[in-house]
N, C-alpha and C. Protein backbone atom coordinates (compact mmCIF):
# COMPACT_ATOMS: atom_id res chain seq x y z
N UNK A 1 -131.64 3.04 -26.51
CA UNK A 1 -131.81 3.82 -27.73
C UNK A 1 -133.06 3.30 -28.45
N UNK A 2 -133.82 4.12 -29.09
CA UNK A 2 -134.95 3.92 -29.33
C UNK A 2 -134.88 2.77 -31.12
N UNK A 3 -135.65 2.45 -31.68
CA UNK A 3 -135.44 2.11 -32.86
C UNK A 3 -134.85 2.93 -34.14
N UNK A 4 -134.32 2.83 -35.19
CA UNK A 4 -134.06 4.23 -35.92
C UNK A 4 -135.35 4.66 -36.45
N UNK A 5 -134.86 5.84 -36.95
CA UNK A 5 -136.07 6.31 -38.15
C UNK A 5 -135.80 6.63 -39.43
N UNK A 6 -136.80 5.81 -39.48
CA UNK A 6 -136.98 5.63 -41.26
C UNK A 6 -137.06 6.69 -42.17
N UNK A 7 -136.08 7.24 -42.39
CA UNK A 7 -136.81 8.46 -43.59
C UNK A 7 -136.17 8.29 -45.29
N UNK A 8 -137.16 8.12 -45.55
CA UNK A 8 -137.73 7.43 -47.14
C UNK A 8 -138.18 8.79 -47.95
N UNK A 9 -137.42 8.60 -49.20
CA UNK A 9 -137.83 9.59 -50.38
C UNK A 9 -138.13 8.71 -51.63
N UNK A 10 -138.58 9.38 -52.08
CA UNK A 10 -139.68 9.37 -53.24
C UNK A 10 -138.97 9.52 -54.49
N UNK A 11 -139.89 9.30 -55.60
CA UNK A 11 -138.95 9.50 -56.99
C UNK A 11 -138.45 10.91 -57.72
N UNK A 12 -137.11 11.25 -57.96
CA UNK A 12 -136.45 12.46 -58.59
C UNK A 12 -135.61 12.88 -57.33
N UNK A 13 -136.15 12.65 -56.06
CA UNK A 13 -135.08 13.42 -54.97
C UNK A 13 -133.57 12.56 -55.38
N UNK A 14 -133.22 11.63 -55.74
CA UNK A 14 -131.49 11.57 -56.25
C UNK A 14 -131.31 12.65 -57.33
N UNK A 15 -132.08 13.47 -57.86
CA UNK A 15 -131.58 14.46 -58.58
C UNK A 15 -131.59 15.64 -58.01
N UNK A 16 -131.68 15.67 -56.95
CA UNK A 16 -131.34 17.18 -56.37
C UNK A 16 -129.86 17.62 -56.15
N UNK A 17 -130.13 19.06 -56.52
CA UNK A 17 -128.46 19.75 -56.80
C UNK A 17 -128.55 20.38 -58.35
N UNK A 18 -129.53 18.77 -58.96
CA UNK A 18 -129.64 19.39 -60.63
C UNK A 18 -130.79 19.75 -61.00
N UNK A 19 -131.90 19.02 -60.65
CA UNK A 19 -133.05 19.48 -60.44
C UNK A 19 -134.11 20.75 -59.70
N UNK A 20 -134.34 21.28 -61.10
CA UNK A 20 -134.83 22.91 -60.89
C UNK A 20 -134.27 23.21 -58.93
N UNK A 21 -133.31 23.72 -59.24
CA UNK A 21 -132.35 24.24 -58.26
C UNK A 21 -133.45 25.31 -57.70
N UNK A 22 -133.89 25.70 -58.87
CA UNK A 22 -134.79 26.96 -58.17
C UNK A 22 -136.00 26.52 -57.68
N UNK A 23 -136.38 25.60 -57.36
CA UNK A 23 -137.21 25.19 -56.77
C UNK A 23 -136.59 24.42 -55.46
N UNK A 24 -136.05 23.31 -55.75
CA UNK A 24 -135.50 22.31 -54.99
C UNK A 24 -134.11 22.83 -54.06
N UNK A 25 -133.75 24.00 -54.93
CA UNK A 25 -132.80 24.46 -54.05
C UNK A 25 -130.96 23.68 -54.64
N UNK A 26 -130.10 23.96 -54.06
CA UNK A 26 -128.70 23.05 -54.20
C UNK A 26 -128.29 22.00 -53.78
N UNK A 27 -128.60 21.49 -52.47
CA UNK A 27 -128.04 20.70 -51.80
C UNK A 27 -128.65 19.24 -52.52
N UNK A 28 -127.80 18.34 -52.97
CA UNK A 28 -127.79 17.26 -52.84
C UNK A 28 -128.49 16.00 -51.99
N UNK A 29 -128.92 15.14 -52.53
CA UNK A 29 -129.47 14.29 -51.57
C UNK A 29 -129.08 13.92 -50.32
N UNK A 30 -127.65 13.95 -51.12
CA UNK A 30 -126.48 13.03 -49.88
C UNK A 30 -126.37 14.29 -48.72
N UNK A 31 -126.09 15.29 -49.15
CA UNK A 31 -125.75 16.77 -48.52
C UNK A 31 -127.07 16.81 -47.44
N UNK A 32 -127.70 16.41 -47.31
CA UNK A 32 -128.95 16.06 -46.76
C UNK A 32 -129.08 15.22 -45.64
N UNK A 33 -128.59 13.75 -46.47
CA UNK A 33 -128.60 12.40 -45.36
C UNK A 33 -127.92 13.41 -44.46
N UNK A 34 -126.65 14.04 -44.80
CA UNK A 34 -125.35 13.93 -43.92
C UNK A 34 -125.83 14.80 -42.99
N UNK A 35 -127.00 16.18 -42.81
CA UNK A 35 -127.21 16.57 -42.13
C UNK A 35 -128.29 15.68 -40.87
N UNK A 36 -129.10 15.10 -41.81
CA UNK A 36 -130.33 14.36 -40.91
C UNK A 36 -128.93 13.71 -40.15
N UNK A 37 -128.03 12.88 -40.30
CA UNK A 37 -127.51 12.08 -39.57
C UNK A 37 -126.64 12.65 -38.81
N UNK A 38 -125.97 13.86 -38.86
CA UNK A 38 -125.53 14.37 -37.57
C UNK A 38 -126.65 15.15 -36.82
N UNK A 39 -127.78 15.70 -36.94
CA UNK A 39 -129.16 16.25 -36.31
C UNK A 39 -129.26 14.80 -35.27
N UNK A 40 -129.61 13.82 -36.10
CA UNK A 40 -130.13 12.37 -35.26
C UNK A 40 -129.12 12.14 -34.33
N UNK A 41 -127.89 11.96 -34.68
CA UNK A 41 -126.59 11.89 -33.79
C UNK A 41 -126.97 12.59 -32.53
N UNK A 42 -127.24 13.57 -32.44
CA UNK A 42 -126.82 14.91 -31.66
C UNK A 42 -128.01 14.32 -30.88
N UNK A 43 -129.14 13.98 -31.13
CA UNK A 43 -130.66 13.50 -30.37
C UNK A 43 -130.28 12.31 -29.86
N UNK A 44 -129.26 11.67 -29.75
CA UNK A 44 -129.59 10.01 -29.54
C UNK A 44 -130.12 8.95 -30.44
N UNK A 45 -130.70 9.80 -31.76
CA UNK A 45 -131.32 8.88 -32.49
C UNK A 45 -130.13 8.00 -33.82
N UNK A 46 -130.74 7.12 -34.30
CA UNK A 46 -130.18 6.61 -35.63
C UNK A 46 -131.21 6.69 -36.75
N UNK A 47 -130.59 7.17 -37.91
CA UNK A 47 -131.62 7.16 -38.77
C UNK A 47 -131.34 5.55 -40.23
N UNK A 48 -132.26 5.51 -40.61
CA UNK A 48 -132.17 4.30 -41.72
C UNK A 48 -132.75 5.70 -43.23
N UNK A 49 -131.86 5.82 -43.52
CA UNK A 49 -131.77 6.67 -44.96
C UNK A 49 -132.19 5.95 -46.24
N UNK A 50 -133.04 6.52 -47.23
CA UNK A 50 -133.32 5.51 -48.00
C UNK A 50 -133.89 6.36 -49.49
N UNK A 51 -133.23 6.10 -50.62
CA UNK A 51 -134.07 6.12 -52.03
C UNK A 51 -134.79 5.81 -53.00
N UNK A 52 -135.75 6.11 -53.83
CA UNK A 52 -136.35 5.07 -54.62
C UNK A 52 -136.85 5.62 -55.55
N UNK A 53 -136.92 5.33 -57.15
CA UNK A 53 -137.79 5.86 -57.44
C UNK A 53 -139.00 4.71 -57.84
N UNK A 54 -138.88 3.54 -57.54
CA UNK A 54 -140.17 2.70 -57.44
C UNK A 54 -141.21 2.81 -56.09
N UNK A 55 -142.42 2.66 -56.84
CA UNK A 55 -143.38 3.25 -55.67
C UNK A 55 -143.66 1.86 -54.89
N UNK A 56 -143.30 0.38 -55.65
CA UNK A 56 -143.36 -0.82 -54.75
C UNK A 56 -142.17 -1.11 -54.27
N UNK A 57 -140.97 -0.31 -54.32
CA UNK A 57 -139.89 -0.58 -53.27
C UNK A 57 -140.57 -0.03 -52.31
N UNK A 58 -140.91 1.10 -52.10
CA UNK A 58 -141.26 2.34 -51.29
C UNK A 58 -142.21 1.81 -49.91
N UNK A 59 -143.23 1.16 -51.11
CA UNK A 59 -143.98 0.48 -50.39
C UNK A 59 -143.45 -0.86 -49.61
N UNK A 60 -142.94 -1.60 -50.22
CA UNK A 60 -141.99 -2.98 -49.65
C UNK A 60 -141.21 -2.25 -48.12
N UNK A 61 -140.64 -0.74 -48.29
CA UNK A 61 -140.08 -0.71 -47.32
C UNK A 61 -141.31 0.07 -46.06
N UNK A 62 -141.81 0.67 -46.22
CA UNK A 62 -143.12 0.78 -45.58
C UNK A 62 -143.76 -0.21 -44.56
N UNK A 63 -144.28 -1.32 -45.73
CA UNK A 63 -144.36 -2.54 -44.84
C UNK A 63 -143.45 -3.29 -44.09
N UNK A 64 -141.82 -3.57 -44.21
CA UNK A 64 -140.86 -3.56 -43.73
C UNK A 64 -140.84 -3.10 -42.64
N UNK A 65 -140.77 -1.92 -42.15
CA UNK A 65 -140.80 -1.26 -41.31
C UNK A 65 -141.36 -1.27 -39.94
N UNK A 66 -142.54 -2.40 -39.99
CA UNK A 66 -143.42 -2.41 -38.61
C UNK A 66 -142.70 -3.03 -37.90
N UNK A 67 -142.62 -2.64 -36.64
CA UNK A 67 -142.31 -2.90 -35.83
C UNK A 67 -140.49 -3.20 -35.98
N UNK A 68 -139.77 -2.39 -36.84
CA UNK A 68 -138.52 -1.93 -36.92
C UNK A 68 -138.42 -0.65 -36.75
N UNK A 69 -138.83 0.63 -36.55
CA UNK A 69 -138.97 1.95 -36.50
C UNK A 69 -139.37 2.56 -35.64
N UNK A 70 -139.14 3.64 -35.08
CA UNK A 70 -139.33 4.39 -33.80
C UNK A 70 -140.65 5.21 -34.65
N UNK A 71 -140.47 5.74 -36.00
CA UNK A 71 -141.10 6.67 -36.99
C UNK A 71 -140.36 6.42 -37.82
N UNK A 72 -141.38 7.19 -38.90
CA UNK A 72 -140.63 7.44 -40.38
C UNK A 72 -141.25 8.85 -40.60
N UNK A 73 -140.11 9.09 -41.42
CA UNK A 73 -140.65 10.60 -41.98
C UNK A 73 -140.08 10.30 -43.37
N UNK A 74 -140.98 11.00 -44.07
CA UNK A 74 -140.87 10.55 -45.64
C UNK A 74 -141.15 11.45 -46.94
N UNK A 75 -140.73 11.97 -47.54
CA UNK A 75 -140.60 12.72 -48.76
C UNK A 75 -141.46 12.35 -49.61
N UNK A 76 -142.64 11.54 -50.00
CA UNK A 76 -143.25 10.91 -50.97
C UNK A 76 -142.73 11.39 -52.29
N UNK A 77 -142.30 12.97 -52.81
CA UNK A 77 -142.16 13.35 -53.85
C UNK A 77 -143.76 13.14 -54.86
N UNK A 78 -143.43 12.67 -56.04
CA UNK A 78 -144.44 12.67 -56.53
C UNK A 78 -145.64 11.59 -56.32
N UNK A 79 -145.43 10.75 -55.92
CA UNK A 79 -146.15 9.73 -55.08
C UNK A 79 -147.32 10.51 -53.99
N UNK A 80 -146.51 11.80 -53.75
CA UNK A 80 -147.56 12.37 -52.59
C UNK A 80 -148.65 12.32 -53.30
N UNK A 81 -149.36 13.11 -54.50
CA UNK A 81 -150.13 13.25 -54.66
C UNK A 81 -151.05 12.35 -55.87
N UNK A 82 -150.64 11.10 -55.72
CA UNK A 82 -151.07 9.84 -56.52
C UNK A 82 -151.12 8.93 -55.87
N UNK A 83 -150.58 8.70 -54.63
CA UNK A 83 -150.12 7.07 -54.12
C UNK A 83 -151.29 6.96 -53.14
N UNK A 84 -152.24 6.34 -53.40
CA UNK A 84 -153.32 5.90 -52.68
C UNK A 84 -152.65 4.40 -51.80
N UNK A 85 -151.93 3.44 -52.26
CA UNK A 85 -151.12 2.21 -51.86
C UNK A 85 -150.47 2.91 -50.82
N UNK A 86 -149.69 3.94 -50.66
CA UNK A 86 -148.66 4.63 -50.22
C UNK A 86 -149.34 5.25 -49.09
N UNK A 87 -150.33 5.84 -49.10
CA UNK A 87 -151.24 5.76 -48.16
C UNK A 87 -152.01 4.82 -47.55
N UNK A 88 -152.51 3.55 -48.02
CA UNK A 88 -152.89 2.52 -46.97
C UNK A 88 -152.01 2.00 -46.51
N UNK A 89 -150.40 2.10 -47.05
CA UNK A 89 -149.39 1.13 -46.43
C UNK A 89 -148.86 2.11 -44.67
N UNK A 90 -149.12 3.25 -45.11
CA UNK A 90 -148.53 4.03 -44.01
C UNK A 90 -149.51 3.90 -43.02
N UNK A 91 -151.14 4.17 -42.98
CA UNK A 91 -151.85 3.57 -42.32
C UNK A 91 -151.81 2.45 -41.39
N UNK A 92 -151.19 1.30 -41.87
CA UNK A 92 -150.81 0.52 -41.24
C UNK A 92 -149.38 0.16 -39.76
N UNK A 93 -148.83 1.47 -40.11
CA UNK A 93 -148.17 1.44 -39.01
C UNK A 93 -148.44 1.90 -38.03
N UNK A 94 -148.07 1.86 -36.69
CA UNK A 94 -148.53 2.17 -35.52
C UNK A 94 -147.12 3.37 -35.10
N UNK A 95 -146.76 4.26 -35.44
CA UNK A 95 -145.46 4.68 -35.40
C UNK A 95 -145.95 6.31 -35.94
N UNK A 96 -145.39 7.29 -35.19
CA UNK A 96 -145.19 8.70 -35.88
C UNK A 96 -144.63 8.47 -37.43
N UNK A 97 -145.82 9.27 -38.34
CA UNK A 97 -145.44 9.29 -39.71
C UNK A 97 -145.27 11.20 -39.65
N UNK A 98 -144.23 11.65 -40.58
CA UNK A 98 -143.69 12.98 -40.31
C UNK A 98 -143.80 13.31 -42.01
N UNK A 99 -144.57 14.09 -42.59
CA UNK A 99 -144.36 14.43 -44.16
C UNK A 99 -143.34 15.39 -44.26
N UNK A 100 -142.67 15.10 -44.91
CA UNK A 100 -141.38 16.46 -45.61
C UNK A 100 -141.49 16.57 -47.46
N UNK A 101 -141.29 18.13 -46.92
CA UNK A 101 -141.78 18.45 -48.69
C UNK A 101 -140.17 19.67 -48.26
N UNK A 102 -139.53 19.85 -49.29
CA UNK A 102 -138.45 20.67 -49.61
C UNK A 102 -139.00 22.00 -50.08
N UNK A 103 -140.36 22.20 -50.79
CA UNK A 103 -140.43 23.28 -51.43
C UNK A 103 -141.37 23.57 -51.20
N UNK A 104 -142.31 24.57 -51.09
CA UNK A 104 -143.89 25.14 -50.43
C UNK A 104 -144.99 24.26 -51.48
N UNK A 105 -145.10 23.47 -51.12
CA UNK A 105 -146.52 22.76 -52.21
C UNK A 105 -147.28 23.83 -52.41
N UNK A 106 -147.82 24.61 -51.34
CA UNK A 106 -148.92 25.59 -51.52
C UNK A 106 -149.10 26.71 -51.81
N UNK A 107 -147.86 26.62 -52.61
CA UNK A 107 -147.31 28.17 -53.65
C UNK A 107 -146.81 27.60 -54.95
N UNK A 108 -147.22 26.00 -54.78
CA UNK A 108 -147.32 25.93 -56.12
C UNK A 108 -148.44 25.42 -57.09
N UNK A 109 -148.14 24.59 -58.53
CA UNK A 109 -149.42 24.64 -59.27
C UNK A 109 -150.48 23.66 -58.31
N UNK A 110 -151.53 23.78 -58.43
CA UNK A 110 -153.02 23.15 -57.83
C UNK A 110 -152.87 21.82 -57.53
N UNK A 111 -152.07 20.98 -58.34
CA UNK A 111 -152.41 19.19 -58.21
C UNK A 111 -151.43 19.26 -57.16
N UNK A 112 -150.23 19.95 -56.55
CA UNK A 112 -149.59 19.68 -55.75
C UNK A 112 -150.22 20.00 -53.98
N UNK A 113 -151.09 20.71 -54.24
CA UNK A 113 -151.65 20.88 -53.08
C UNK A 113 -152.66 19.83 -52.31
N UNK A 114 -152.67 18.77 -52.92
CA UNK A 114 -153.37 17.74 -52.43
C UNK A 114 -152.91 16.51 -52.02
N UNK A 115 -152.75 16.22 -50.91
CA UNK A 115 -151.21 15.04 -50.46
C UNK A 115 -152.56 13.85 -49.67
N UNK A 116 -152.37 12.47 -50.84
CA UNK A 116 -152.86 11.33 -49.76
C UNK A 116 -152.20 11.24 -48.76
N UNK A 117 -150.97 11.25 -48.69
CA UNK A 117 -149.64 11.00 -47.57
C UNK A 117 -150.59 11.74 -46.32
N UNK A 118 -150.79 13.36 -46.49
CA UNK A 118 -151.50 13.49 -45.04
C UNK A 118 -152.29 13.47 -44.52
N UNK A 119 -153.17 12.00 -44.96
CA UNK A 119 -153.92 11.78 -44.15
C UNK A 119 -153.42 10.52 -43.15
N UNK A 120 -152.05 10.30 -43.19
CA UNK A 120 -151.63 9.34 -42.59
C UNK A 120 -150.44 9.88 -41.66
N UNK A 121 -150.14 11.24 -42.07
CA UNK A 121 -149.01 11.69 -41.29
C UNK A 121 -149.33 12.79 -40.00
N UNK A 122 -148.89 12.33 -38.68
CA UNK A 122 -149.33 13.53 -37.94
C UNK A 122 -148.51 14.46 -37.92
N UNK A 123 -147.67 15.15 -38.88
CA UNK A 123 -147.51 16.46 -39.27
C UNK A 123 -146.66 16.57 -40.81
N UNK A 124 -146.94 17.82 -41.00
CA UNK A 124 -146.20 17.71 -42.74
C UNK A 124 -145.83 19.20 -42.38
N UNK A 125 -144.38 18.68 -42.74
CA UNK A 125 -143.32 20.24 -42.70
C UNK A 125 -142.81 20.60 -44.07
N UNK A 126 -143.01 21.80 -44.88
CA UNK A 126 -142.91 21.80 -46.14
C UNK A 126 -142.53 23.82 -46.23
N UNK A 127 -141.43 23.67 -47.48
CA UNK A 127 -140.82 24.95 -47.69
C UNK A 127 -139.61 25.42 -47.42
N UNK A 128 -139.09 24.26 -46.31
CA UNK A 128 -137.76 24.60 -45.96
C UNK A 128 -136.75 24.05 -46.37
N UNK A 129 -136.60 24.20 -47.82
CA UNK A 129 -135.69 23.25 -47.81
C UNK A 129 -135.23 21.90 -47.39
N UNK A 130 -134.25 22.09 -47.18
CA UNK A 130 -133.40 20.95 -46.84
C UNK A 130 -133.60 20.64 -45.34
N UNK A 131 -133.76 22.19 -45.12
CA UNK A 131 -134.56 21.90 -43.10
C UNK A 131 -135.61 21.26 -42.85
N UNK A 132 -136.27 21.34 -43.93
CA UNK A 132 -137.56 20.74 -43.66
C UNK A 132 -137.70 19.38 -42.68
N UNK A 133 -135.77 18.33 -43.35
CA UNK A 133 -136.19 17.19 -42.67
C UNK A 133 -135.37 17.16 -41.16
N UNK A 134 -134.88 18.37 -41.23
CA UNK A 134 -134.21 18.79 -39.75
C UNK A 134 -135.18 18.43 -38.74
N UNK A 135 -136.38 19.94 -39.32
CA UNK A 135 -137.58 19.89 -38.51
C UNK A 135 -138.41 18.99 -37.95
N UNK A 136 -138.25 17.89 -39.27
CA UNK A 136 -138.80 16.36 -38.98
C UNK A 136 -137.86 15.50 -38.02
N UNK A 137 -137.16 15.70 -37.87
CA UNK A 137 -135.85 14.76 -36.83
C UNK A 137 -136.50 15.53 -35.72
N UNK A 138 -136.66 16.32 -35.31
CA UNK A 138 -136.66 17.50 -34.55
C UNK A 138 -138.47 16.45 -33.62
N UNK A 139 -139.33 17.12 -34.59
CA UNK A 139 -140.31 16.77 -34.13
C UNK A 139 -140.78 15.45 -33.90
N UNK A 140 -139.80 14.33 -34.59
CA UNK A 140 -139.92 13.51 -34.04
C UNK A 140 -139.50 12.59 -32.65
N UNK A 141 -138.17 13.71 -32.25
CA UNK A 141 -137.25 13.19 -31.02
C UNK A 141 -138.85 14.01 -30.09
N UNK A 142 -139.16 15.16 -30.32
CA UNK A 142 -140.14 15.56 -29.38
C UNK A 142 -141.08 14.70 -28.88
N UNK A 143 -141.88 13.84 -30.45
CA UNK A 143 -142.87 13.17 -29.83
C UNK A 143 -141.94 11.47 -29.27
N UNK A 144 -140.93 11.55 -29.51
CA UNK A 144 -140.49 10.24 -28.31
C UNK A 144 -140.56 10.46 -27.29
N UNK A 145 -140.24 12.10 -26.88
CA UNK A 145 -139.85 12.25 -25.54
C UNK A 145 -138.29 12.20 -25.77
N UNK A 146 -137.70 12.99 -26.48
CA UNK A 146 -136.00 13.03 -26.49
C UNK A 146 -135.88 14.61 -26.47
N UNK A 147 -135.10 14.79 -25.90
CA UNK A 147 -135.12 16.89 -25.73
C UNK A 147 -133.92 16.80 -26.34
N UNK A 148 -134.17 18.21 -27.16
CA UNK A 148 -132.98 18.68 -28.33
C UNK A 148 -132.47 19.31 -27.13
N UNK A 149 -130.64 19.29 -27.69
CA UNK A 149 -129.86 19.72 -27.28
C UNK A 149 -129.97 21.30 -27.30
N UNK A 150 -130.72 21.92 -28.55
CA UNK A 150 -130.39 23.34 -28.52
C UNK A 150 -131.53 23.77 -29.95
């Protein structure tokens, strides 16, 4: 079995469910893990689930991470489009980085359309909701070399 993957969120995602629903949608954070972790199940994988709204936990776990992680895929939240740290720390890993955004950045206001995060991530899945981090489990068993069940 490969290492788990890291997928790390950013600050305000523990308020989802309450947080502009109409944006963010209903589901819960947890309502979330519980899917990534039966998705990962179903792949062979394990995931390491994680919250924060400090941008030097975030980072602490970032650096953490080398050479504990198969990948990470990661939510930056608002960090995406401020965290320059957050971006050299991801840099530093040698590991598939996967961006997940819940809601279309690029249907929304202007400062959100600009993510340091991707210049460190080889792909950013954004708009789908809560799938979004499906898609990211998804594309990351691909680039291991793990074939989805279905």
């Amino acid at each position: 079995m490969p290492l788990p993957v890291l997928v790390l969120n950013g600050p305000n995602l523990n308020m989802l469910g309450v947080r502009q629903p109409e944006v963010y949608g209903r589901q819960t954070l947890a309502d979330i893990e519980a899917d990534c972790r039966a998705r990962a199940g179903a792949l062979g994988l394990e995931i390491d689930f994680r919250q924060t709204n400090s941008e030097a936990e975030l980072l602490g776990w970032v650096h953490a991470s080398r050479g504990q992680a198969s990948a990470v895929v990661i939510n930056p939240a608002a960090f995406t489009h401020t965290s320059i740290a957050l971006l050299d720390a991801l840099l530093l890993l040698d590991v598939p980085v996967i961006e997940v955004h819940l809601s279309n950045v690029h249907r929304r206001e202007a400062f959100r359309r600009h993510s340091y995060v991707s210049q460190a991530a080889q792909g950013v899945i954004c708009g789908f909701g809560g799938q979004s981090y499906i898609l990211a489990i998804d594309a990351v068993a691909s680039i291991l070399g793990i074939a989805p069940e279905n």
